[in-house]
Structure formats: C-alpha cells, structure tokens
Protein backbone atom coordinates (compact mmCIF):
# COMPACT_ATOMS: atom_id res chain seq x y z
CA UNK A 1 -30.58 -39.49 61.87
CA UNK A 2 -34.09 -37.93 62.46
CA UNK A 3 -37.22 -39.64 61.20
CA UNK A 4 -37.26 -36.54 58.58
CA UNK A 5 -33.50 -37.16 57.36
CA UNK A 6 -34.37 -41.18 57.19
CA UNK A 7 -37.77 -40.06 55.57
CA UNK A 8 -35.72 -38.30 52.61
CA UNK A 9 -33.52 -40.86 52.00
CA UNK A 10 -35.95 -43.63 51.78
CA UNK A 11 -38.11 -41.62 50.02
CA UNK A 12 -41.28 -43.38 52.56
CA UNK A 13 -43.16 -41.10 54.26
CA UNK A 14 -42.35 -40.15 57.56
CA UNK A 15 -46.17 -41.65 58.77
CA UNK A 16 -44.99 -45.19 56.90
CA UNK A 17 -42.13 -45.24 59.13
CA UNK A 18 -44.21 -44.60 62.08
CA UNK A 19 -46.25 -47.40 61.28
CA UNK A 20 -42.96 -49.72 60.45
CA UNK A 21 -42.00 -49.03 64.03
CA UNK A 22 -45.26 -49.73 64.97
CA UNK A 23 -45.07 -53.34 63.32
CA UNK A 24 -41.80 -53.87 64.95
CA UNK A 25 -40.35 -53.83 61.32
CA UNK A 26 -37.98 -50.81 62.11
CA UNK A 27 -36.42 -49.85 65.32
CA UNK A 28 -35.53 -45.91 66.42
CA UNK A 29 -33.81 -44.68 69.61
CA UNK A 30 -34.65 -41.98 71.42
CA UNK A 31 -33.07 -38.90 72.08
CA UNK A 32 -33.32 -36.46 74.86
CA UNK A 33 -35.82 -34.80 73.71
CA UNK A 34 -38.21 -37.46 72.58
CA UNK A 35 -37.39 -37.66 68.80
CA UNK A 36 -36.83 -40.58 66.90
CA UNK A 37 -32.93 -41.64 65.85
CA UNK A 38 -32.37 -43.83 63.01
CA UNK A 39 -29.12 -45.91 62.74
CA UNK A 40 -27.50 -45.72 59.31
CA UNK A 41 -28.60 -50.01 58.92
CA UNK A 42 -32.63 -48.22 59.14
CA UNK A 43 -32.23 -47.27 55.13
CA UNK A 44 -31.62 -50.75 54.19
CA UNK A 45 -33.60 -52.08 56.56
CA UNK A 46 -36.36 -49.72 54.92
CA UNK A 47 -36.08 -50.72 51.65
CA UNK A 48 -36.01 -54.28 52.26
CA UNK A 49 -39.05 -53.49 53.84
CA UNK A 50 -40.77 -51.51 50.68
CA UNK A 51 -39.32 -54.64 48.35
CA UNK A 52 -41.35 -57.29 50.40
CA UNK A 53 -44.45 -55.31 50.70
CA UNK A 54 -44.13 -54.47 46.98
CA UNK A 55 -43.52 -58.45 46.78
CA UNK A 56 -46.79 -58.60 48.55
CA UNK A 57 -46.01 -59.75 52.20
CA UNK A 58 -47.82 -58.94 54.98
CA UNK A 59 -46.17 -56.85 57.80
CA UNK A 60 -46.63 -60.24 59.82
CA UNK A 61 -44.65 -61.97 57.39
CA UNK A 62 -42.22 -59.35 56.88
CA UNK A 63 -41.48 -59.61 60.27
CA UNK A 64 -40.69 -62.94 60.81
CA UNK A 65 -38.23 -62.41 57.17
CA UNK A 66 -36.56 -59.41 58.28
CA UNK A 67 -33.67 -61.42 61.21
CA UNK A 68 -32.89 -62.95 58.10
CA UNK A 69 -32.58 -60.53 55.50
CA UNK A 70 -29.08 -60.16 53.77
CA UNK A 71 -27.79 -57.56 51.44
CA UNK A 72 -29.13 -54.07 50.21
CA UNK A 73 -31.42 -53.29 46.82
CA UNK A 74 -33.66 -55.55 45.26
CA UNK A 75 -31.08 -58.11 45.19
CA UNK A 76 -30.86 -58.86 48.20
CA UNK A 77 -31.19 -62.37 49.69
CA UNK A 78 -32.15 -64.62 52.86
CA UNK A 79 -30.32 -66.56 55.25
CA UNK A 80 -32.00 -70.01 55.40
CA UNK A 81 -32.53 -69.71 59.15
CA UNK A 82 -35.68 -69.91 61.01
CA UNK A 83 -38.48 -71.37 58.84
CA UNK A 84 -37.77 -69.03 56.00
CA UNK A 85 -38.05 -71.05 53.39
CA UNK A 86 -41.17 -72.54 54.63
CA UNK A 87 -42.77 -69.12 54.87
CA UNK A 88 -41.93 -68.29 51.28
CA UNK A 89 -43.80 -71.48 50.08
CA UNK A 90 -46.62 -70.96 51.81
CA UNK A 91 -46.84 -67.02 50.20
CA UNK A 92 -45.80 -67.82 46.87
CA UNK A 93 -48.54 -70.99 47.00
CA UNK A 94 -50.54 -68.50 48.30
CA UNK A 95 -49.93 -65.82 45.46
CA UNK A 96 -50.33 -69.15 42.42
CA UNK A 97 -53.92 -69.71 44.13
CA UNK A 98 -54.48 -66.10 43.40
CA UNK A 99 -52.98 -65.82 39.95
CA UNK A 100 -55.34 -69.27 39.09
CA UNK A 101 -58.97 -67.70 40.64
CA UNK A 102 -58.21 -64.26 38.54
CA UNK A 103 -57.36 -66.63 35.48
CA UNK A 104 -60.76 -68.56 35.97
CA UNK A 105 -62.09 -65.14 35.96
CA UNK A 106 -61.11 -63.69 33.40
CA UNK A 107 -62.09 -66.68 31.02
CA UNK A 108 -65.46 -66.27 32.51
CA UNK A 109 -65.32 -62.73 31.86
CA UNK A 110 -64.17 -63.04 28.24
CA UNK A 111 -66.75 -65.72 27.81
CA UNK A 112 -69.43 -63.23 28.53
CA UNK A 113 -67.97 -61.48 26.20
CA UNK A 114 -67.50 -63.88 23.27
CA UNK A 115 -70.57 -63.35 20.32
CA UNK A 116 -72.96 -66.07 21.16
C-alpha cells in the first residue's frame, strides 16, 4: 500500500510516517517509480508505534522495543528478548522520578497558595 492508503488507515499523518522511517521505526519498499510501499504488518507496526510514544518512549527506545513487539492494539505485549525488560525499568523509574518532582511541586505550589 501507498504511504497515503497506510496514512488513512493509521489515521498518522503521512509526514509522521516519514519521520518513523526516518527513525528506522517503520520500513517501506520502493516501487518503480520511487513511491513508498507499505506491507500489510506496517499498520500494526504503526500503532504499536503511536501506543509507545503515547506511553512516552523515545523513538530511541522505541526502537530497540519494536524486534520484540507481539500482538496488535493496546494489548499487545513483549517478548522478553534482548534487554527489554531492563529498558522498561529504566523508563518507568524514569517516569516515577517525574511523577515525584511534579508532586514536590505542586505542594510547593499549593503552599503558596495556602492563607498564611
């Protein structure tokens, strides 16, 4: 399918799946002349794309996830090869950091808020 068709189905923009291919998150062939050609396995691989970036990831991350990526919708699942599991650790560590500095401030934000 053309980048357009995949681009529908996905509904991503045609310019976010230029820059997936660009990441080396999503892989096209191409025809004779020149255009882009989507396997049917691009919409999943698409989607688990949008679910990880939604989850936060980094295209880096993503990346290194994808090889191991099993299933279709937001259900879907990872093989335990590679260092997968460490790599989740380290985001969702990474993601409780965050959650605890916004926490700190918003108590101090509430505090300046608080009659004296």
């Amino acid at each position: 399918m053309l980048i357009g068709e995949l681009a529908r189905r996905t509904e991503v923009s045609k310019r976010s799946l230029r820059y997936y291919e660009a990441q080396g998150l999503l892989s096209a062939a191409r025809g004779v002349n020149g255009y882009r050609e989507y396997d049917e396995e691009s919409q999943a691989t698409v989607r688990r794309v949008r679910t990880l970036l939604d989850a936060g990831l980094s295209t880096e991350v993503i990346r290194a996830l994808l090889p191991c990526a099993r299933g279709e919708g937001a259900g879907f699942a990872f093989e335990l090869c590679g260092e997968v599991r460490e790599v989740l650790g380290r985001e969702l560590a990474s993601a409780d950091a965050r959650i605890d500095g916004l926490r700190r401030s918003r108590e101090a934000l509430a505090g300046y808020l608080s009659p004296v």
